[in-house]
N, C-alpha and C. Protein backbone atom coordinates (compact mmCIF):
# COMPACT_ATOMS: atom_id res chain seq x y z
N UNK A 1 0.84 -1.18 0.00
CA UNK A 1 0.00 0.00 0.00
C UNK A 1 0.88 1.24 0.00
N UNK A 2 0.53 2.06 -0.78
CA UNK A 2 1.25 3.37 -0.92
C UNK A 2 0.96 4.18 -0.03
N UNK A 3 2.02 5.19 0.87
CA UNK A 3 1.24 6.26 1.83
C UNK A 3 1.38 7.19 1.25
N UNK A 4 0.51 8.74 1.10
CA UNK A 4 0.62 9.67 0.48
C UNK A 4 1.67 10.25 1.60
N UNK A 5 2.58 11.13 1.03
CA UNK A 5 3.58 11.85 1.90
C UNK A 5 3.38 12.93 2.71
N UNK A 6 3.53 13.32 3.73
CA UNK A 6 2.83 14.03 4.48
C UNK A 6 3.08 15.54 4.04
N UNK A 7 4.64 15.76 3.32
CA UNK A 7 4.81 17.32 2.64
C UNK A 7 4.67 17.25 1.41
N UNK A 8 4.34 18.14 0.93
CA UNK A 8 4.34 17.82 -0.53
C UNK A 8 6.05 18.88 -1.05
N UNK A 9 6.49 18.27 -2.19
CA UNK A 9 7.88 19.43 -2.29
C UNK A 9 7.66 20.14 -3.76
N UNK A 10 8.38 20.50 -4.21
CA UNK A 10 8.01 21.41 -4.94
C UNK A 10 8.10 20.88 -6.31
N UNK A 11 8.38 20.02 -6.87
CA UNK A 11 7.92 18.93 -7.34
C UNK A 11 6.59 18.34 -7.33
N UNK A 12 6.48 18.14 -6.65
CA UNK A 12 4.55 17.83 -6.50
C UNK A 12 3.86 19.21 -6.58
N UNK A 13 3.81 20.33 -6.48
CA UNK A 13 3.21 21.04 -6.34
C UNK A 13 3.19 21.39 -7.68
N UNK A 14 4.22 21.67 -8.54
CA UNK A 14 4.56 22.23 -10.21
C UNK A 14 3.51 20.99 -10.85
N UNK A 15 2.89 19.85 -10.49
CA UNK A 15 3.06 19.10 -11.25
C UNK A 15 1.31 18.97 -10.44
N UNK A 16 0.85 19.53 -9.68
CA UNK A 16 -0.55 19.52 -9.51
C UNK A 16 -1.43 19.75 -10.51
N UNK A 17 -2.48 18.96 -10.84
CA UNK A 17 -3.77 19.25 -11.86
C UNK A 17 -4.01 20.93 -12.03
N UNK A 18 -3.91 21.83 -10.71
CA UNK A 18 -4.67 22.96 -10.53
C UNK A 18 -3.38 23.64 -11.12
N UNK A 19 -2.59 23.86 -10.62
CA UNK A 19 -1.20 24.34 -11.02
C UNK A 19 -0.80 24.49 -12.61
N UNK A 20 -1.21 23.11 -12.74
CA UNK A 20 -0.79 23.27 -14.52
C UNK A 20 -1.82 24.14 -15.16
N UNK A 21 -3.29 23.68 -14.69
CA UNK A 21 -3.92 24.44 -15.43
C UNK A 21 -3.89 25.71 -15.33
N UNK A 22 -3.59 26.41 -14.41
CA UNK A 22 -3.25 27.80 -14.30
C UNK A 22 -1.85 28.11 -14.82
N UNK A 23 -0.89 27.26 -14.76
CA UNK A 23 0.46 27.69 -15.93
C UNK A 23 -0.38 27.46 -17.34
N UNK A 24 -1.19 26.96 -17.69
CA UNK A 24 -1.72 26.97 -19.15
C UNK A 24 -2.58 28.08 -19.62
N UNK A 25 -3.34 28.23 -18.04
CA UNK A 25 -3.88 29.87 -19.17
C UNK A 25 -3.57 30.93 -18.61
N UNK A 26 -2.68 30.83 -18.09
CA UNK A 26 -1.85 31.93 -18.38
C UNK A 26 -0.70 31.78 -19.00
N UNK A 27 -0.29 31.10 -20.16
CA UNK A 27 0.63 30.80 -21.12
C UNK A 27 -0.43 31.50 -21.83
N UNK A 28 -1.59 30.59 -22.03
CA UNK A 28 -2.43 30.84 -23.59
C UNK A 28 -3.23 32.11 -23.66
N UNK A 29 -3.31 32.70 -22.43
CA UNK A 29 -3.51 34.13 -22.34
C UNK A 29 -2.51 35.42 -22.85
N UNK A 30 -1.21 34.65 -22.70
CA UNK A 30 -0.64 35.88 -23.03
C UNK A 30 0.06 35.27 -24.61
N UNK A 31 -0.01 33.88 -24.53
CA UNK A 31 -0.34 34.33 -26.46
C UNK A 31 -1.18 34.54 -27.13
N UNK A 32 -2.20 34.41 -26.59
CA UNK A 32 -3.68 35.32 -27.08
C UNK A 32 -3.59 36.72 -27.39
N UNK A 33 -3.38 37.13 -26.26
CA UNK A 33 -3.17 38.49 -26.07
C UNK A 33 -2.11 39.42 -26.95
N UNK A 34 -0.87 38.58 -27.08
CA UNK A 34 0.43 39.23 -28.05
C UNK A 34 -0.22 38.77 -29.58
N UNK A 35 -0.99 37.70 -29.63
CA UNK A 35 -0.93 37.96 -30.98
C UNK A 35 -2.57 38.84 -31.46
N UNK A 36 -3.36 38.90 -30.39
CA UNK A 36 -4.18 39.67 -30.92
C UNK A 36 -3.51 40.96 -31.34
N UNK A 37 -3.12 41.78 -30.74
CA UNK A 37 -2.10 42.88 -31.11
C UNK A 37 -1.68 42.97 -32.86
N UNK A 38 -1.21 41.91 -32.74
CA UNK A 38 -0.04 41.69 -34.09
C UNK A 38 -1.31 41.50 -35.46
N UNK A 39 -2.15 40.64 -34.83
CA UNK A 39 -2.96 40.55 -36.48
C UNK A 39 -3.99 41.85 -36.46
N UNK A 40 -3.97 42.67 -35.55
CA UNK A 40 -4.99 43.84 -35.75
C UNK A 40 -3.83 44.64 -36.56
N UNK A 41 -2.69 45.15 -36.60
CA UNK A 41 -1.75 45.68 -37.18
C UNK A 41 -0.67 45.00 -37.70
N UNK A 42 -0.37 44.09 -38.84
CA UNK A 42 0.08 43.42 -39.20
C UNK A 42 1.31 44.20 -40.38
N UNK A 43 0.70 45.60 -40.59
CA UNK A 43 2.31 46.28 -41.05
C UNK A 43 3.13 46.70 -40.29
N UNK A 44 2.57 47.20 -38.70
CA UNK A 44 3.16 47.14 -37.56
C UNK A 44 4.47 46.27 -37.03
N UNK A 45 3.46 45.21 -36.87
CA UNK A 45 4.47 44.32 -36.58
C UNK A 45 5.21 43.73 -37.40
N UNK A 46 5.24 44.06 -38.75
CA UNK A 46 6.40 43.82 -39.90
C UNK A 46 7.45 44.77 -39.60
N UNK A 47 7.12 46.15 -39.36
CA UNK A 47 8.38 46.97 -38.89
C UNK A 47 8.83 46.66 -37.78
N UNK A 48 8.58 45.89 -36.43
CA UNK A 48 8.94 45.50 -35.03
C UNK A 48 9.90 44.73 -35.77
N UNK A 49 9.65 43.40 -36.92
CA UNK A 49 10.30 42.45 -36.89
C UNK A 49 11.91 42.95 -38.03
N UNK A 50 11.61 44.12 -38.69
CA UNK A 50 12.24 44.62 -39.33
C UNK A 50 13.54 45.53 -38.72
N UNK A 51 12.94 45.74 -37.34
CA UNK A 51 14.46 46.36 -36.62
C UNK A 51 15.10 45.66 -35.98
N UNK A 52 14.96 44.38 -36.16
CA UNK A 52 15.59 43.37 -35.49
C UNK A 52 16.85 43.06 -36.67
N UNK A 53 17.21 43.23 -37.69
CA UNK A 53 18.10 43.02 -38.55
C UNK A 53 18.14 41.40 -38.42
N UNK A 54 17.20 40.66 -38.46
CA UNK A 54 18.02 39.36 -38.69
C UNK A 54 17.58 38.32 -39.44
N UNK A 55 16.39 39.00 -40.17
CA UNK A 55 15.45 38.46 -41.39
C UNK A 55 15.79 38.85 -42.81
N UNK A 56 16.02 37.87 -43.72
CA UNK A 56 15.77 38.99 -45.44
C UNK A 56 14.40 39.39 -45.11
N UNK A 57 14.28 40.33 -45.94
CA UNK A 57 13.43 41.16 -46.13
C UNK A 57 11.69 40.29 -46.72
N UNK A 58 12.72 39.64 -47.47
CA UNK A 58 11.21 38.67 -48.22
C UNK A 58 10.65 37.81 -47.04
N UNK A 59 10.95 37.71 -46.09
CA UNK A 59 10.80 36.52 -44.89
C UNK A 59 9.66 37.11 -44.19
N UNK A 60 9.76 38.90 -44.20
CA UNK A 60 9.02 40.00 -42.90
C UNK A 60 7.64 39.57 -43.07
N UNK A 61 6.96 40.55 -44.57
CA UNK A 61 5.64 40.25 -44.84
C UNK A 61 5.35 38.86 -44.30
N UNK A 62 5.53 37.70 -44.82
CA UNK A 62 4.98 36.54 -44.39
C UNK A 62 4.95 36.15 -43.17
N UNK A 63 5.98 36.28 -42.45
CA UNK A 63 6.32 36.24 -41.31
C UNK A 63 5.05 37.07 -40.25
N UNK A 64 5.07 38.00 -40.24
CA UNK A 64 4.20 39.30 -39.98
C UNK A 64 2.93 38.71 -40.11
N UNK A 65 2.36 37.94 -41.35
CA UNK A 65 1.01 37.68 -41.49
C UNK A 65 0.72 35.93 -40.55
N UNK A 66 1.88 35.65 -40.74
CA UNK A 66 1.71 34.14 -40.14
C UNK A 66 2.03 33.97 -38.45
N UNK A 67 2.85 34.66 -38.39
CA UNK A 67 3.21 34.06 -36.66
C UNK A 67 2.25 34.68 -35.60
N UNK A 68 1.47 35.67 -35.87
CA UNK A 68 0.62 35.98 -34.98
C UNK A 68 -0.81 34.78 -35.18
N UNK A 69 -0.99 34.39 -35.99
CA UNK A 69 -2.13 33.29 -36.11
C UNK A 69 -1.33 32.11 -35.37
N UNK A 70 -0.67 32.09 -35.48
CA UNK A 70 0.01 30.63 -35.11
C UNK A 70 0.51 30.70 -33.28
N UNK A 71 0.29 32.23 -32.59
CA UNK A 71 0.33 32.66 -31.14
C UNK A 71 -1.21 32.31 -30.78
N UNK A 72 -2.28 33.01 -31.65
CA UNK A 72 -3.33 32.76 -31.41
C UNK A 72 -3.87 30.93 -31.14
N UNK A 73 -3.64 30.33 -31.86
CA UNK A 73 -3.49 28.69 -31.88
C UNK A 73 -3.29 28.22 -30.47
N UNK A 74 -2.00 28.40 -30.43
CA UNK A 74 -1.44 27.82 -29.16
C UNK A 74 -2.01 28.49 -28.26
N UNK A 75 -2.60 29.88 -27.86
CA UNK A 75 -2.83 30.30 -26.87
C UNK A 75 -4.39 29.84 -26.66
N UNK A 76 -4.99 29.59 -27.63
CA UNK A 76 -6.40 29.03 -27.92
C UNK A 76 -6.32 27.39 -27.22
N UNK A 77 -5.46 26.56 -27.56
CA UNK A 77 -5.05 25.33 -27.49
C UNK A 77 -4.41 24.96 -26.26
N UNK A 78 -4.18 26.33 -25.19
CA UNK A 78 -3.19 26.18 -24.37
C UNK A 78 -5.04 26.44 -23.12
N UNK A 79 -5.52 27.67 -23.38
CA UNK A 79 -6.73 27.52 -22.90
C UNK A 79 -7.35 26.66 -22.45
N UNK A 80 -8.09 26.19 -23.52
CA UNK A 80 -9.14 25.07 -23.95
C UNK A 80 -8.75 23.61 -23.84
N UNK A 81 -7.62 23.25 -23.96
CA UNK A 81 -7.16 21.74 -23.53
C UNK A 81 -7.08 21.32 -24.75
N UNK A 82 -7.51 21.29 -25.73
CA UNK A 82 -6.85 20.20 -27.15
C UNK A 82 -5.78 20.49 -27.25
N UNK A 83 -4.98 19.50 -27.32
CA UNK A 83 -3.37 19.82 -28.20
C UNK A 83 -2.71 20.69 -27.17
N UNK A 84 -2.56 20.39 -25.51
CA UNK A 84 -2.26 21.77 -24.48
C UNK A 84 -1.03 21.30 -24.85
N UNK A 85 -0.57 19.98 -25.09
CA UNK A 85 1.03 19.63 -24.75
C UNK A 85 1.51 19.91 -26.25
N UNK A 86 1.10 19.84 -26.82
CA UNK A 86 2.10 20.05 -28.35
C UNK A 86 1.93 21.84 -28.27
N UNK A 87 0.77 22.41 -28.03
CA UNK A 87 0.70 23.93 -27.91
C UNK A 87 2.18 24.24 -26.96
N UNK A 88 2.16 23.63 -25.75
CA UNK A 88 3.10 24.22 -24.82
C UNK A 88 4.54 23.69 -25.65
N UNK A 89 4.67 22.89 -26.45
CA UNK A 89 6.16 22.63 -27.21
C UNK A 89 6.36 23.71 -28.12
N UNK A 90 5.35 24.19 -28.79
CA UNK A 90 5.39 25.29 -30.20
C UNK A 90 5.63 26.65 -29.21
N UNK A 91 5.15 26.77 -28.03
CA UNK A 91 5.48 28.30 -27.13
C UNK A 91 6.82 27.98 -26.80
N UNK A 92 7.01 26.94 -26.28
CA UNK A 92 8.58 27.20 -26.05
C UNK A 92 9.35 27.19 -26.70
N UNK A 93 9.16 26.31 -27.98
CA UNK A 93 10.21 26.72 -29.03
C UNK A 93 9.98 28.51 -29.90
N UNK A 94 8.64 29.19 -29.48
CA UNK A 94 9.07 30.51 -30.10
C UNK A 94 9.10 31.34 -28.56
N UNK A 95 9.61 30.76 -27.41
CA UNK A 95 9.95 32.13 -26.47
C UNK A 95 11.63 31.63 -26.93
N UNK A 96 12.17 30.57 -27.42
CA UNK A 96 13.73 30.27 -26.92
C UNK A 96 13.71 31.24 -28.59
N UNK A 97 13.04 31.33 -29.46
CA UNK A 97 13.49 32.20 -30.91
C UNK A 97 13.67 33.30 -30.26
N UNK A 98 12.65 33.50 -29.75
CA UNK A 98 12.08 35.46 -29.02
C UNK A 98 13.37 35.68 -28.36
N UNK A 99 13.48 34.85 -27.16
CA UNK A 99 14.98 34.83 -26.19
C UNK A 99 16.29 35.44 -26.90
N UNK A 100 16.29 34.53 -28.06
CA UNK A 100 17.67 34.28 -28.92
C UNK A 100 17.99 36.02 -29.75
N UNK A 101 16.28 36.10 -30.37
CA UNK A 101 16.20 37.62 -30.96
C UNK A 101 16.97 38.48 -30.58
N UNK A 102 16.05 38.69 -29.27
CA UNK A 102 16.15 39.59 -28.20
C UNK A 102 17.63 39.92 -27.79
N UNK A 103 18.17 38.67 -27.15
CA UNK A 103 19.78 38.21 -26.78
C UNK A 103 20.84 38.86 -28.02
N UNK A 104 20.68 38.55 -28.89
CA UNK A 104 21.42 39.13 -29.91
C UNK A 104 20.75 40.38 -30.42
N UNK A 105 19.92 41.10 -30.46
CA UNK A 105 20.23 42.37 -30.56
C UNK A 105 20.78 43.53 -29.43
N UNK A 106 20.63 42.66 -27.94
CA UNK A 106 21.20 43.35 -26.74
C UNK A 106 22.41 43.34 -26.80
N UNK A 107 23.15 42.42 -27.30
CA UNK A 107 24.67 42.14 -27.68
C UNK A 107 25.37 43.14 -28.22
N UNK A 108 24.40 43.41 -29.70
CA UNK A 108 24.52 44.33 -30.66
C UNK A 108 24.77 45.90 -30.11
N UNK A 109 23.89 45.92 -28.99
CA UNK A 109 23.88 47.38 -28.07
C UNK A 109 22.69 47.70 -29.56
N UNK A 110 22.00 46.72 -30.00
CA UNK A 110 20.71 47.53 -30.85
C UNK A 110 19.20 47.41 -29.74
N UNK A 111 19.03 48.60 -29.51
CA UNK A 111 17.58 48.78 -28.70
C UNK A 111 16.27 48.46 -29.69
N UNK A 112 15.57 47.51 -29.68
CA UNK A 112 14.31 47.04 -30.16
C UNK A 112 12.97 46.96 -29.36
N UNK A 113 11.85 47.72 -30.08
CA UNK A 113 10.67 47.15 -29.09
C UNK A 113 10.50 45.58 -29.71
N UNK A 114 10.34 44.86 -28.62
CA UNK A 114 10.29 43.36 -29.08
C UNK A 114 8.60 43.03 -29.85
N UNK A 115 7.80 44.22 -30.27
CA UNK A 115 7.19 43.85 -30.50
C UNK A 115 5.41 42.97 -30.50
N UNK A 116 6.04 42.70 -28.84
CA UNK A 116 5.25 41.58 -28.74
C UNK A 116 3.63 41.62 -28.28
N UNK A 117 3.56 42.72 -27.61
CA UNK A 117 2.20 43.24 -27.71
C UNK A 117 1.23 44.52 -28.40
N UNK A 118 2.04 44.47 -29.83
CA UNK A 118 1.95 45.71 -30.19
C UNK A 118 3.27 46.75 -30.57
N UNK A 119 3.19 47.54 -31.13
CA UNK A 119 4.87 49.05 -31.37
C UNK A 119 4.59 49.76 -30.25
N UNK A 120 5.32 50.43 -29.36
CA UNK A 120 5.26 51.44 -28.39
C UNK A 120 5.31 52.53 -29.34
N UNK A 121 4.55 53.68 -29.17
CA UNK A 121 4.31 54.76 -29.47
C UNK A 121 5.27 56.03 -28.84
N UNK A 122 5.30 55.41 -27.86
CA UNK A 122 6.43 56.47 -26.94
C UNK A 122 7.73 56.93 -27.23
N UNK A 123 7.55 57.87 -27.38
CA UNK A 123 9.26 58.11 -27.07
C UNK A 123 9.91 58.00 -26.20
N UNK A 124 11.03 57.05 -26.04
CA UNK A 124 11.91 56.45 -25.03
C UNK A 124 13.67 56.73 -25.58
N UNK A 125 14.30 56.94 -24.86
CA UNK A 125 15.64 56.78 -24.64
C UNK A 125 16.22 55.16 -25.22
N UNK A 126 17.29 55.77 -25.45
CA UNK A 126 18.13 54.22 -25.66
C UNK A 126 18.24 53.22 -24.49
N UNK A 127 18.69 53.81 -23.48
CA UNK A 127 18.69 53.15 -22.18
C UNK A 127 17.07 52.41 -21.82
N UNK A 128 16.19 53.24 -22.20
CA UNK A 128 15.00 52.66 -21.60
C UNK A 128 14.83 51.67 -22.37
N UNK A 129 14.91 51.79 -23.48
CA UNK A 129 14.93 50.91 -24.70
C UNK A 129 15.45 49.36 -24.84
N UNK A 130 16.67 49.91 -23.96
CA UNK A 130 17.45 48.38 -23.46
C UNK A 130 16.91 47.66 -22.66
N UNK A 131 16.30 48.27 -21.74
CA UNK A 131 16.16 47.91 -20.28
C UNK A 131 15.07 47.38 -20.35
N UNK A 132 14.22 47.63 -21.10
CA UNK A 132 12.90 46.98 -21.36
C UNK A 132 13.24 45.74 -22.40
N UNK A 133 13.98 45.55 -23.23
CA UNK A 133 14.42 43.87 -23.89
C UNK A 133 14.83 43.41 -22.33
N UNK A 134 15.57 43.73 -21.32
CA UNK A 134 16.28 43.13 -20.64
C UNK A 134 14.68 42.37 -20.04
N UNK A 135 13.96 43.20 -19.35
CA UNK A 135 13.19 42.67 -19.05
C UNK A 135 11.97 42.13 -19.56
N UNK A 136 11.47 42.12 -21.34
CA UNK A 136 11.27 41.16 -21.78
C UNK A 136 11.75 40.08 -22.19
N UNK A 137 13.36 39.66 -22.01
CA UNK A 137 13.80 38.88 -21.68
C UNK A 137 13.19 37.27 -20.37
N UNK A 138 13.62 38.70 -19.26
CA UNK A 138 13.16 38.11 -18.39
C UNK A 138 11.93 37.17 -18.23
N UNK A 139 10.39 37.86 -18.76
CA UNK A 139 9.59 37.91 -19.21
C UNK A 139 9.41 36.46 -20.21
N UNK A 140 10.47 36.01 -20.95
CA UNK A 140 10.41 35.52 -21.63
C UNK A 140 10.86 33.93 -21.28
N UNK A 141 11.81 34.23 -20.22
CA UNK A 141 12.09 33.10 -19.30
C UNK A 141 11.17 32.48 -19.02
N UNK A 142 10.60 33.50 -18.34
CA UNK A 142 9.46 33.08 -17.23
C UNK A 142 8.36 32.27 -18.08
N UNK A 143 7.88 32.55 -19.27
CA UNK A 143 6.57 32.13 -19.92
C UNK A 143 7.55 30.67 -20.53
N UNK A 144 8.93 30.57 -20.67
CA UNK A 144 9.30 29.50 -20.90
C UNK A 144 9.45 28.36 -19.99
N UNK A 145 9.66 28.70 -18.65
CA UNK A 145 9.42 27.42 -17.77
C UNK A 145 7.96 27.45 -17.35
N UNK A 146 7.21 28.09 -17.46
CA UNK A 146 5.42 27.57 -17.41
C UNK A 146 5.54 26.67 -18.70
N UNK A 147 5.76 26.88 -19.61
CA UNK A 147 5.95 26.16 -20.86
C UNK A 147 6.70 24.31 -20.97
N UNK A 148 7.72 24.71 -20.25
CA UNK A 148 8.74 23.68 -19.47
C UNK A 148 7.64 23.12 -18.43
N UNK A 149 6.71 23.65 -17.54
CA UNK A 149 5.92 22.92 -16.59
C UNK A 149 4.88 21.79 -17.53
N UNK A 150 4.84 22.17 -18.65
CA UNK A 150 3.47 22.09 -19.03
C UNK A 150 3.50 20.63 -19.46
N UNK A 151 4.96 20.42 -19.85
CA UNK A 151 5.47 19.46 -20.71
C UNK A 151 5.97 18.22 -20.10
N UNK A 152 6.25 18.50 -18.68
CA UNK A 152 6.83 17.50 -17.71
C UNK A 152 5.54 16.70 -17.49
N UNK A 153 5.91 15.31 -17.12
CA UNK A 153 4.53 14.25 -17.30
C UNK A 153 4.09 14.83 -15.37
N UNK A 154 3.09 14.83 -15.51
CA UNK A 154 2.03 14.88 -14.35
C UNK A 154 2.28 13.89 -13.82
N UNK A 155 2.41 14.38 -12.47
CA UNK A 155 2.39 13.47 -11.43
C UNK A 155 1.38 12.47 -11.02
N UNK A 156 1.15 11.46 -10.86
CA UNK A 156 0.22 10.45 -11.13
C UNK A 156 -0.05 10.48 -9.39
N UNK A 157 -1.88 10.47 -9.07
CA UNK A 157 -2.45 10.45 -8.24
C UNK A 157 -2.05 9.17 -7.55
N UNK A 158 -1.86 8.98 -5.86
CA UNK A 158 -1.93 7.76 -5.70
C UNK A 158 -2.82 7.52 -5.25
């Protein structure tokens, strides 16, 4: 006979029914959310992806029209439960792109709005400019190990 353990560690807790489902919509919320942005302004976010220098040019348009449908998907899929685990593989493989973007234009000392919920309108400084990749960076971590949670097999009830 199995005894249930009297603490649970943190391990069991990442890996609770309730837990995941709340790392899932709030994964699929905030790719909902970034790509609603992107397909309401879709020349927009061709210029976000355009100051990033790391696309030909022929790549933007399409790019621009396709990857915000394909945020919407997963964040739809990450919601709703069909396809949560292949949804949570396709988010983490585009926060580690986003990451990588991001990472190499900070390198560059090139300041980019990343885009991701929309162009900032504001006028900002270079510094602020940085500092905000730094912390969509961060940002970007973070939605990658909910992503990383999502994918680890569930802990089986005893």
């Amino acid at each position: 006979m199995n005894a249930r353990p009297s603490s649970w560690t943190f391990a069991d807790l990442s890996r609770h029914r309730w837990v995941l489902l709340g790392c899932a919509w709030l994964l699929g919320g905030v790719m909902a959310g970034a790509a609603g942005s992107k397909i309401a302004d879709p020349p927009g976010f061709m210029r976000s992806l355009y100051a990033y220098l790391l696309l030909p040019e022929a790549l933007l348009a399409p790019l621009a029209l396709a990857l915000p449908w394909l945020e919407a998907l997963c964040g739809l899929a990450l919601i709703l439960g069909p396809a949560r685990r292949g949804a949570a593989a396709i988010t983490l493989a585009l926060m580690v792109v986003f990451l990588g973007a991001l990472g190499i234009n900070r390198l560059r000392g090139n300041p980019v709005d990343c885009g991701c919920f929309g162009g900032s309108h504001a006028q900002r400084t270079r510094e602020e400019r940085l500092r905000d990749m730094d912390l969509a960076m961060l940002r970007d971590v973070g939605l990658a190990l909910l992503a990383i949670n999502l994918l680890r097999k569930e802990r089986r009830e005893a």
